[in-house]
Protein backbone atom coordinates (compact mmCIF):
# COMPACT_ATOMS: atom_id res chain seq x y z
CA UNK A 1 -44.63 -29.87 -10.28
CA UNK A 2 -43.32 -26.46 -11.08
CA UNK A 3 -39.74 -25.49 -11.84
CA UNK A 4 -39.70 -21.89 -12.47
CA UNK A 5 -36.18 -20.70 -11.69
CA UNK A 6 -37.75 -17.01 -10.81
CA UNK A 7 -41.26 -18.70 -8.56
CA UNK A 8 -38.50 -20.42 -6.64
CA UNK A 9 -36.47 -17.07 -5.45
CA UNK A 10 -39.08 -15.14 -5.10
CA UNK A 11 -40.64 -17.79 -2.22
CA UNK A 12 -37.82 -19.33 -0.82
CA UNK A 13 -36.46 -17.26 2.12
CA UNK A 14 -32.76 -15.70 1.93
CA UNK A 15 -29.91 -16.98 4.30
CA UNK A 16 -28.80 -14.49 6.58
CA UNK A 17 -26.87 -12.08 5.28
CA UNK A 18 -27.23 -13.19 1.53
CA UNK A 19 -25.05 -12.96 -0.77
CA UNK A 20 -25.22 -12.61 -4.66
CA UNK A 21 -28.43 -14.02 -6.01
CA UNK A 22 -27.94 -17.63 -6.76
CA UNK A 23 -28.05 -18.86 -10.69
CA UNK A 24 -31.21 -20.76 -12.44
CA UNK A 25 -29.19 -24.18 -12.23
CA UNK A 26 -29.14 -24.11 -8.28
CA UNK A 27 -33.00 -23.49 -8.10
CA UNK A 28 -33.79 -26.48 -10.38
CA UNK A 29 -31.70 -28.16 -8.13
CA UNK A 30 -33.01 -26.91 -4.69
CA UNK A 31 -36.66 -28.24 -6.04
CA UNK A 32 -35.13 -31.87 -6.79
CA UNK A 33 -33.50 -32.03 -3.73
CA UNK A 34 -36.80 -30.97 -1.54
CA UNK A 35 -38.75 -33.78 -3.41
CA UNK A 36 -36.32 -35.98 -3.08
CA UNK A 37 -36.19 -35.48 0.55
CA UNK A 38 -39.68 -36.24 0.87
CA UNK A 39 -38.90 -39.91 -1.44
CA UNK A 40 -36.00 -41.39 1.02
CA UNK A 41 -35.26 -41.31 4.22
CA UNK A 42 -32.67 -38.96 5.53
CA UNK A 43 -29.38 -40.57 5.29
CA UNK A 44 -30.22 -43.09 2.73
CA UNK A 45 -26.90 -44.19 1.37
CA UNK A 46 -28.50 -45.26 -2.00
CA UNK A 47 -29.58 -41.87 -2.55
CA UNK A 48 -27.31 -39.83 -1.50
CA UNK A 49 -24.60 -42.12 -3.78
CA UNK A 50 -27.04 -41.12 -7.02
CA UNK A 51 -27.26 -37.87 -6.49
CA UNK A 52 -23.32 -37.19 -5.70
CA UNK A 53 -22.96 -38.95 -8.80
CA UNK A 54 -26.14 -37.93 -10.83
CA UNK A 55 -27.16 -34.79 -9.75
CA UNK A 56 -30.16 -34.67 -7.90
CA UNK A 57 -32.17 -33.32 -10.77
CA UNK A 58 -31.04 -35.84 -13.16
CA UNK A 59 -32.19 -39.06 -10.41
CA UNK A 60 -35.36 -36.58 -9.78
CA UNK A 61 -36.30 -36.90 -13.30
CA UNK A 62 -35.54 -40.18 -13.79
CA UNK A 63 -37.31 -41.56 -10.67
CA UNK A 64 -40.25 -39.16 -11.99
CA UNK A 65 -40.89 -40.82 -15.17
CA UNK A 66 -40.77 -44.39 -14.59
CA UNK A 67 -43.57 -46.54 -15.66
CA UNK A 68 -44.09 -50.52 -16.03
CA UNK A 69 -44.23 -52.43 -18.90
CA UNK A 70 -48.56 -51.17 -19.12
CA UNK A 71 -47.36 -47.34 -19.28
CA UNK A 72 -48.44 -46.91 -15.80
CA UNK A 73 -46.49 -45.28 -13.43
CA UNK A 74 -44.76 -46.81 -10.70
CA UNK A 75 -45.35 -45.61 -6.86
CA UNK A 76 -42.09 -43.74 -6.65
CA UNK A 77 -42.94 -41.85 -9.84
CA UNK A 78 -46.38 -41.22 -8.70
CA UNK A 79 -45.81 -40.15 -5.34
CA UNK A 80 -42.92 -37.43 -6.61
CA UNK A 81 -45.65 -36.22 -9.24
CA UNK A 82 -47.90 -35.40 -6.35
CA UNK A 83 -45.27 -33.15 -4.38
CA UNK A 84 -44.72 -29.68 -4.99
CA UNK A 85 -41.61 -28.41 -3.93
CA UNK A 86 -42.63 -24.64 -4.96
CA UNK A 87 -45.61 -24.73 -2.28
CA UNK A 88 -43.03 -26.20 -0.04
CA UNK A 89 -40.61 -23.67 -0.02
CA UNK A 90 -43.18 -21.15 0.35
CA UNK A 91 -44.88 -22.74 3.23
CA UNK A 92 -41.19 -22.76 5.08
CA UNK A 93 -40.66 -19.24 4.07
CA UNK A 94 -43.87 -17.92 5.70
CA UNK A 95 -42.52 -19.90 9.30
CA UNK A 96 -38.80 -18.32 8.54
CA UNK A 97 -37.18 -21.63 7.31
CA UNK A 98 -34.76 -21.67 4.64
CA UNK A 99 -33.55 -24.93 2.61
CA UNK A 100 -29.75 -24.96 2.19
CA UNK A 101 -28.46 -26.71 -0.39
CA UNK A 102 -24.47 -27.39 -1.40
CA UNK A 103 -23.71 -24.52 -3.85
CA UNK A 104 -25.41 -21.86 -1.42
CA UNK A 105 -22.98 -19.38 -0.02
CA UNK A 106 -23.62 -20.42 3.64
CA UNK A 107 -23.48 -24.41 2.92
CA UNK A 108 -21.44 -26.02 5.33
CA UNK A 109 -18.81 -27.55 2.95
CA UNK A 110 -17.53 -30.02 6.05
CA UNK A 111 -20.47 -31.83 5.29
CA UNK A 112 -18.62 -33.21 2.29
CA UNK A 113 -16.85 -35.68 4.63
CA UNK A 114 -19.65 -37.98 5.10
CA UNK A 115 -19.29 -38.42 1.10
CA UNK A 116 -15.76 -40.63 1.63
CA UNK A 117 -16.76 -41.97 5.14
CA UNK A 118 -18.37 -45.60 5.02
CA UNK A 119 -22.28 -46.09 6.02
CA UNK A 120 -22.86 -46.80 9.76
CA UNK A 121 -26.45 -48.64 10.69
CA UNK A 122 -27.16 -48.38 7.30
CA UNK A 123 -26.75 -44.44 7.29
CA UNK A 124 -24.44 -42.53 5.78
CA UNK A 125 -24.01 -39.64 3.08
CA UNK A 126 -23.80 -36.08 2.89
CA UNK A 127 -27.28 -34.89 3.17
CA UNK A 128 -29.65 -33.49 0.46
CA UNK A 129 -29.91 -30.46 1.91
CA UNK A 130 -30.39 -28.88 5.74
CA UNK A 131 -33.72 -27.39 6.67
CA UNK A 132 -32.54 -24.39 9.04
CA UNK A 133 -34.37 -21.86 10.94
CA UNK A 134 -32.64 -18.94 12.94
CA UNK A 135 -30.71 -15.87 12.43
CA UNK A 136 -26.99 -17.85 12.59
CA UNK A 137 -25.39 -18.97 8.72
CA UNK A 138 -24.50 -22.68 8.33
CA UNK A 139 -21.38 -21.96 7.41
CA UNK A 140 -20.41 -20.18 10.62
CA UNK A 141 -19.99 -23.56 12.57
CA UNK A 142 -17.16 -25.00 10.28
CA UNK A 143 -14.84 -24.35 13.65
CA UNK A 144 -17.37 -25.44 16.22
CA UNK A 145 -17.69 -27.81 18.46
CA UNK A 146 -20.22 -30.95 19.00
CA UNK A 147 -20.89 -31.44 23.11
CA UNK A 148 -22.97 -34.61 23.74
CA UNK A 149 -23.67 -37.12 26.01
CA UNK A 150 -26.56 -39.17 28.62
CA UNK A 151 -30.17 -38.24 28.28
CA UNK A 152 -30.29 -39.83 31.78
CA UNK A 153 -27.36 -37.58 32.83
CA UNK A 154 -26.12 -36.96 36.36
CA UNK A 155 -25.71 -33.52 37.98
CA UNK A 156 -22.20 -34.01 37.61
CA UNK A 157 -22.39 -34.42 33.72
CA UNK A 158 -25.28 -31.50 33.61
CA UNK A 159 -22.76 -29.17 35.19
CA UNK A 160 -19.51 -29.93 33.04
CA UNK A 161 -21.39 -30.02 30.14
CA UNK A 162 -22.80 -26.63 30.63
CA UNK A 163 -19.53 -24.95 31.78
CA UNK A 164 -17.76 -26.57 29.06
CA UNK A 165 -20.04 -24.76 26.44
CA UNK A 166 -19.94 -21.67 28.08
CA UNK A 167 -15.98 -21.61 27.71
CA UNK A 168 -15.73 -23.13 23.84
CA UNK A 169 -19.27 -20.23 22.95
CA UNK A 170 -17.14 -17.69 25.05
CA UNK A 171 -14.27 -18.26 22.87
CA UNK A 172 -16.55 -17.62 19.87
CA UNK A 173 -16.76 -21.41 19.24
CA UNK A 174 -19.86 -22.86 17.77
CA UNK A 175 -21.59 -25.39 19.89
CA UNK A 176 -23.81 -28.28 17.97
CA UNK A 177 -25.68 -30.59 19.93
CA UNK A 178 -28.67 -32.60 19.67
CA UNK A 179 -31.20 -30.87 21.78
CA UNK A 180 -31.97 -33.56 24.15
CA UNK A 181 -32.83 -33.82 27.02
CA UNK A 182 -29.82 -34.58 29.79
CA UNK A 183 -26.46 -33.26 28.39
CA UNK A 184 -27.52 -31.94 24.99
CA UNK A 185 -29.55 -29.59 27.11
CA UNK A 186 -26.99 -28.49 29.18
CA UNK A 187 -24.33 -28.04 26.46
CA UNK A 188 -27.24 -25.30 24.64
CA UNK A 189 -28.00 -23.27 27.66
CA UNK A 190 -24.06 -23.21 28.66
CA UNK A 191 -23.40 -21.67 25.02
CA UNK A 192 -26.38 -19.48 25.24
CA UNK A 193 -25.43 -18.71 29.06
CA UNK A 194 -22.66 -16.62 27.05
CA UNK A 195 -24.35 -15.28 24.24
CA UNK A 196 -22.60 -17.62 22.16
CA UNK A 197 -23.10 -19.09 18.88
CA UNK A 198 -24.94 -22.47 19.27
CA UNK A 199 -27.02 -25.07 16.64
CA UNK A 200 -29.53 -27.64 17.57
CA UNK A 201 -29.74 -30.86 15.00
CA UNK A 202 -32.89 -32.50 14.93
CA UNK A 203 -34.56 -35.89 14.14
CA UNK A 204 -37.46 -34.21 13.25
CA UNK A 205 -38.86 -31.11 10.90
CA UNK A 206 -37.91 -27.73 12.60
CA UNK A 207 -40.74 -26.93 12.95
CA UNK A 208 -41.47 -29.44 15.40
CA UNK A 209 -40.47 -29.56 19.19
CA UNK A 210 -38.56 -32.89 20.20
CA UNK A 211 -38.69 -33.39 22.91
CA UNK A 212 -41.94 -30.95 23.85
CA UNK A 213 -40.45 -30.12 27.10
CA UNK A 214 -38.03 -28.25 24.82
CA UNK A 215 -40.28 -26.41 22.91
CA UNK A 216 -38.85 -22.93 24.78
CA UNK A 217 -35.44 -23.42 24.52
CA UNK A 218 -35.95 -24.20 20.49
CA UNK A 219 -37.84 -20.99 19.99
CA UNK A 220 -35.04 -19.09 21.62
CA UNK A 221 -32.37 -21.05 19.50
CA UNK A 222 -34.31 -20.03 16.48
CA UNK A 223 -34.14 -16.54 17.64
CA UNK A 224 -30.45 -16.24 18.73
CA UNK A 225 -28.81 -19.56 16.96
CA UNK A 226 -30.09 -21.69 14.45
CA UNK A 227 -32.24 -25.08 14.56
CA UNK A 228 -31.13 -27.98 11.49
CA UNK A 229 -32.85 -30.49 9.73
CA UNK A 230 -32.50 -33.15 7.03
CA UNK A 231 -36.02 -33.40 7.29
CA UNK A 232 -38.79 -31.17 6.03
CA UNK A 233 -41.31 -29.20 8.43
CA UNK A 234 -43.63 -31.24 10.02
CA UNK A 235 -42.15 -34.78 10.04
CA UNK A 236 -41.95 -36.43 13.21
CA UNK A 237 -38.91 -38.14 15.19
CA UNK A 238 -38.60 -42.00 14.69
CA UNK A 239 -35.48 -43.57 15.71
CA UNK A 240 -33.75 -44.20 12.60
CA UNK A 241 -33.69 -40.73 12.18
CA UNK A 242 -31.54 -39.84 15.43
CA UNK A 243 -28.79 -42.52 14.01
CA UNK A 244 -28.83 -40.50 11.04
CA UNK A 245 -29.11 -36.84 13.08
CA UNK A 246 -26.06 -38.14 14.98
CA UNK A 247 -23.60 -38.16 11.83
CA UNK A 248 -25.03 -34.37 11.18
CA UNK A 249 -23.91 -33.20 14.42
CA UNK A 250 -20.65 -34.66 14.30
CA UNK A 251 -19.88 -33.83 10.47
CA UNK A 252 -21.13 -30.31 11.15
CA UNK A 253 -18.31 -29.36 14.11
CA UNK A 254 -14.26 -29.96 13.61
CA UNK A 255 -14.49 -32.56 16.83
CA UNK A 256 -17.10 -34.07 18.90
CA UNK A 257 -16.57 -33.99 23.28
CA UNK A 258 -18.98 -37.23 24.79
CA UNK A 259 -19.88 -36.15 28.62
CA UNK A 260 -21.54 -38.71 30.00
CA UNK A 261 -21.93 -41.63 28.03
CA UNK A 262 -23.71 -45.16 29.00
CA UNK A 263 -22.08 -48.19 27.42
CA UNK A 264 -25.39 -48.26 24.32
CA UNK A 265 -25.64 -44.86 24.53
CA UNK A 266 -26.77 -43.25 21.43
CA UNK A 267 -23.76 -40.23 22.06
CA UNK A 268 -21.56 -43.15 20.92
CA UNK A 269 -22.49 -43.33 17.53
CA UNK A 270 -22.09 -39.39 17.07
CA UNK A 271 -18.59 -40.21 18.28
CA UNK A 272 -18.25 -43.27 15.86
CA UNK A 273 -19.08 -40.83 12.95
CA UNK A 274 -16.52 -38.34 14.51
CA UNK A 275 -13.82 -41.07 14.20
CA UNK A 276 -15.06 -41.86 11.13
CA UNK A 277 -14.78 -38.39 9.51
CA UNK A 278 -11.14 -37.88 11.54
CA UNK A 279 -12.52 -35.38 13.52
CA UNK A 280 -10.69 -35.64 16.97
CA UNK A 281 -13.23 -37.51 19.73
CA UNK A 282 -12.88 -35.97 23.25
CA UNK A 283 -14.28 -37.90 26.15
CA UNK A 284 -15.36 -35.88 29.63
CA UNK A 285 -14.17 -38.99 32.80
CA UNK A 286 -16.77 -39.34 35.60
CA UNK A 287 -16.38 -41.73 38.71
CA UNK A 288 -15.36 -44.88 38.03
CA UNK A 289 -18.58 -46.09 39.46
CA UNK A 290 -21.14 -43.91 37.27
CA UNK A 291 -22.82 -45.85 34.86
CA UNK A 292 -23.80 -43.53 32.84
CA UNK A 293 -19.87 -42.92 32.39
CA UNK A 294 -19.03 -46.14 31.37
CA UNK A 295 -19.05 -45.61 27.66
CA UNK A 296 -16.55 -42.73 27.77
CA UNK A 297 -14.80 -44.29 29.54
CA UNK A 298 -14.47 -47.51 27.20
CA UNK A 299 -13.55 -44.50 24.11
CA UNK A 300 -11.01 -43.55 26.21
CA UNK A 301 -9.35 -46.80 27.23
CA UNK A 302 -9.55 -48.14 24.11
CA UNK A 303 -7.64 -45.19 22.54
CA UNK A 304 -10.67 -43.78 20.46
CA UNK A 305 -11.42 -40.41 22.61
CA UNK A 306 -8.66 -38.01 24.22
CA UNK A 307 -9.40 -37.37 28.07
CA UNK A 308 -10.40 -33.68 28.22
CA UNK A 309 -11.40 -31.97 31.82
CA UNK A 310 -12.35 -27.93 30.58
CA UNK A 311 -12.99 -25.58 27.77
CA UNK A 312 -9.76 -24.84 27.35
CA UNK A 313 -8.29 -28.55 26.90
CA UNK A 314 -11.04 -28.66 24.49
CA UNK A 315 -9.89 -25.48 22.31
CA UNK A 316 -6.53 -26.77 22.27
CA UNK A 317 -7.28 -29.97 20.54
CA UNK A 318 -9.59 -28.71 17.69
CA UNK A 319 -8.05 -25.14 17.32
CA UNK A 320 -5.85 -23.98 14.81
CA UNK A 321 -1.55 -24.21 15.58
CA UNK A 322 -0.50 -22.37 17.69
CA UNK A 323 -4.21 -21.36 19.40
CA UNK A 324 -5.21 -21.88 22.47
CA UNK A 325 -1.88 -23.52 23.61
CA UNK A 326 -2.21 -25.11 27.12
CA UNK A 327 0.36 -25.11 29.64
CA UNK A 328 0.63 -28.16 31.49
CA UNK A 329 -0.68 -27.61 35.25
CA UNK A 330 1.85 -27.51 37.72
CA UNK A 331 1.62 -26.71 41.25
CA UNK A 332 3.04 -23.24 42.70
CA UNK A 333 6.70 -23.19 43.28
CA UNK A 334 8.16 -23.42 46.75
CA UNK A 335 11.33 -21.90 48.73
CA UNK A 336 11.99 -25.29 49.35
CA UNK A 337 11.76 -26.62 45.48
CA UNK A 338 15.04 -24.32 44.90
CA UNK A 339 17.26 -26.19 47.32
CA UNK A 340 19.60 -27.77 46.09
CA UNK A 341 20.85 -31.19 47.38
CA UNK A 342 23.21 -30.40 50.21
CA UNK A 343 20.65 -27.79 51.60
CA UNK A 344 17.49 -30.65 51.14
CA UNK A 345 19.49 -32.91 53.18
CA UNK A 346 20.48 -30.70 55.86
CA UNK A 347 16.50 -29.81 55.82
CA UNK A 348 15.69 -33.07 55.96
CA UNK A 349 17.42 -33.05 59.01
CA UNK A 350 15.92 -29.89 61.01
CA UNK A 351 13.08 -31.27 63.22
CA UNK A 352 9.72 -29.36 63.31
CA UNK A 353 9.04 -29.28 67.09
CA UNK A 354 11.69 -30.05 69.13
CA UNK A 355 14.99 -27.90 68.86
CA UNK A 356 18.48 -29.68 68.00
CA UNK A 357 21.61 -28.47 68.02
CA UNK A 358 24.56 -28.28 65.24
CA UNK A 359 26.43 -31.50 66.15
CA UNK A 360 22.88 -33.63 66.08
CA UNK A 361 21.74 -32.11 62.76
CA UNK A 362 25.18 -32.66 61.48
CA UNK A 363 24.95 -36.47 62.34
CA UNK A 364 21.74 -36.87 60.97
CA UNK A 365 22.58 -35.36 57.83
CA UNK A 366 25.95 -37.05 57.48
CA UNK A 367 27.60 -33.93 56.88
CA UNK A 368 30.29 -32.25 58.54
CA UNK A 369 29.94 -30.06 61.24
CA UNK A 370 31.41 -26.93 59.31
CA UNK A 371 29.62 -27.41 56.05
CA UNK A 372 26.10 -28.03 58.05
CA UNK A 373 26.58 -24.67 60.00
CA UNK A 374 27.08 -22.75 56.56
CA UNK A 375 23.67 -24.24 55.14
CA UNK A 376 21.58 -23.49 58.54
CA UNK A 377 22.89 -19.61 57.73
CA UNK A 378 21.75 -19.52 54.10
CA UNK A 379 17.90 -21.55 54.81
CA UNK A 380 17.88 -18.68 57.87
CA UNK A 381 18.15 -16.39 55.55
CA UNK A 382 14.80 -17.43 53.25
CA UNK A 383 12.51 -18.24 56.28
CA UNK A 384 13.16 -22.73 56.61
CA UNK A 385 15.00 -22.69 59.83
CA UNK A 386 14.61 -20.62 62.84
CA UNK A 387 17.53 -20.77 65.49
CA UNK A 388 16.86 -20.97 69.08
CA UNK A 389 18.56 -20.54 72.50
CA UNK A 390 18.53 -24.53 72.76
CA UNK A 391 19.31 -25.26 68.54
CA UNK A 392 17.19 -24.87 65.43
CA UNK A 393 13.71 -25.79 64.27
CA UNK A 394 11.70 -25.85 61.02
CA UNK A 395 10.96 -22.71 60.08
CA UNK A 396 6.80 -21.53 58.50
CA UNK A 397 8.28 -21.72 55.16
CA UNK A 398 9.46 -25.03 55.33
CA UNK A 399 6.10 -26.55 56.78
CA UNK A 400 3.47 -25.55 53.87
């Protein structure tokens, strides 16, 4: 296996927008790391634990040159022996694929998270590295936003899901989802709707369309957004890799929005990562008959996901202080919401169809005569009561 510092730069393709060249060190490591990724699974909590503490060159080594008690090597040795990162990198280069690795200028540094947050299924762990082809840097979705949800989703869920993305892209908000069918789906064509910066995680190499269906909208992510991985090119989706896609997707955004989310839904672990990583969970209600709502609406009864409705609810929970402050709704103010409590009551009193004069109004109101004649002038005067030859009526203003 080659480890030439200079082989490595010259084949492995530059992130967008590069920065200074990176130093020998980093290379050695970047060619550990893509063996390694090739040894374990992603999201192998063993691993990931030596190498945060190792280094992944030192475990690489290591791992490399065991034998048995005969000399002979063991599998683990033998099967790292027969990889060769250098052709590996240079194979991704020539399909525009790029291996990030921390210490890279456009490394998401959120990932660090998963380092302090406690294995779930038996994943966990920041990852070796990310796999990533398309135009957009890593590190430009440290303030974005994870939208997930219901493969099987409704047309209600499809829709919110989409306009949701639209307004957190349109406010220059990343948005990471899975690339799913169902809400996943909807969440990357409502952020590309808007020309807006969007990332696809995947269970499988990015190279690869999962689902096939999808194989259109992936291209034009890679074109306009960027497509991640944990996992090299060509390696196919199995489902212990979606459980450990889902912690990706929620440590890559600042907090994760569930739209439509059955009770074992797999959009529930991303959201038990989120809570895990104390990023903020938001949770989309549906009809309290939708199944495929039930498991939102379980986060948010049980406390662990803050009801959100639009974008904008949305920007105000994960944006900075003092951004995107929301002003609670409140309905349009009326002539009659400025009365005050001697002019309500004489109101109160007015009948809409039938005229009736002073003295009855009066009586009704319990007022005296004097003081309700005064009152009938001054709601005249703003449109509430209308006088008549035969007494007065409720005004137009009065009945909206």
């Amino acid at each position: 296996m080659s480890t030439d510092p200079a082989a490595v730069a010259s084949s492995a393709p530059s992130a967008p927008s590069a920065g200074p060249e990176p130093p020998p060190g980093l290379e050695r490591d970047r060619l550990a790391r893509v063996a390694l990724c090739r040894l374990a699974e992603p999201g192998d909590p063993r691993m990931a634990g030596l190498v945060a503490e190792l280094g992944a060159v030192r475990v690489h080594d290591h791992l490399a040159g065991e034998q048995d008690v005969d000399g002979v090597l063991k599998d683990v040795a033998s099967r790292l022996r027969g990889l060769d990162p250098v052709r590996e990198l240079e194979q991704a280069a020539r399909l525009g694929i790029r291996f990030v690795v921390p210490g890279d200028a456009e490394w998401p540094i959120q990932l660090g998270d998963l380092d302090r947050a406690e294995p779930l299924q038996q994943r966990g762990g920041v990852p070796l590295g990310l796999w990533a082809k398309g135009p957009l840097r890593l590190d430009t979705f440290a303030e974005s936003v994870s939208v997930v949800g219901s493969r099987s989703s409704t047309s209600y869920g499809t829709d919110i899901a989409r306009d949701l993305a639209a307004g957190i892209a349109n406010a220059d908000v990343g948005v990471v989802s899975g690339a799913a069918f169902g809400i996943d789906q909807a969440a990357h064509r409502g952020a590309l709707a808007v020309r807006g910066p969007t990332a696809a995680v995947l269970a499988c190499g990015v190279d690869r369309a999962y689902p096939k269906a999808h194989k259109p909208l992936l291209d034009y992510i890679a074109e306009v957004g960027v497509v991640i991985s944990e996992l090299a090119p060509g390696c196919a989706p199995m489902r212990m890799r979606f459980l450990s896609r889902n912690r990706i997707i929620a440590a890559m955004s600042k907090g994760t929005v569930v739209v439509e989310a059955a009770i074992r839904s797999g959009a529930l672990n991303t959201a038990n990562w989120a809570e895990r990583l104390s990023r903020p969970v938001m949770g989309v209600p549906g009809p309290v008959t939708s199944a495929p709502s039930q498991g939102v609406h379980q986060l948010i009864r049980a406390g662990s996901a803050m009801l959100v409705t639009s974008a904008v609810e949305v920007l105000e929970v994960v944006g900075v202080a003092g951004a995107h402050l929301l002003e609670d709704p409140r309905a349009d103010t009326r002539p009659r919401d400025r009365l005050r409590e001697r002019e309500q009551q004489v109101l109160d009193a007015v009948p809409a169809a039938r005229p009736a004069a002073v003295d009855s109004i009066a009586r009704t109101a319990g007022i005296g005569l004097v003081e309700v004649r005064s009152v009938l002038g001054r709601l005249q005067q703003v449109g509430l009561v209308v006088s008549t030859d035969t007494g007065w009526v409720l005004g137009e203003e009065a009945r909206t």
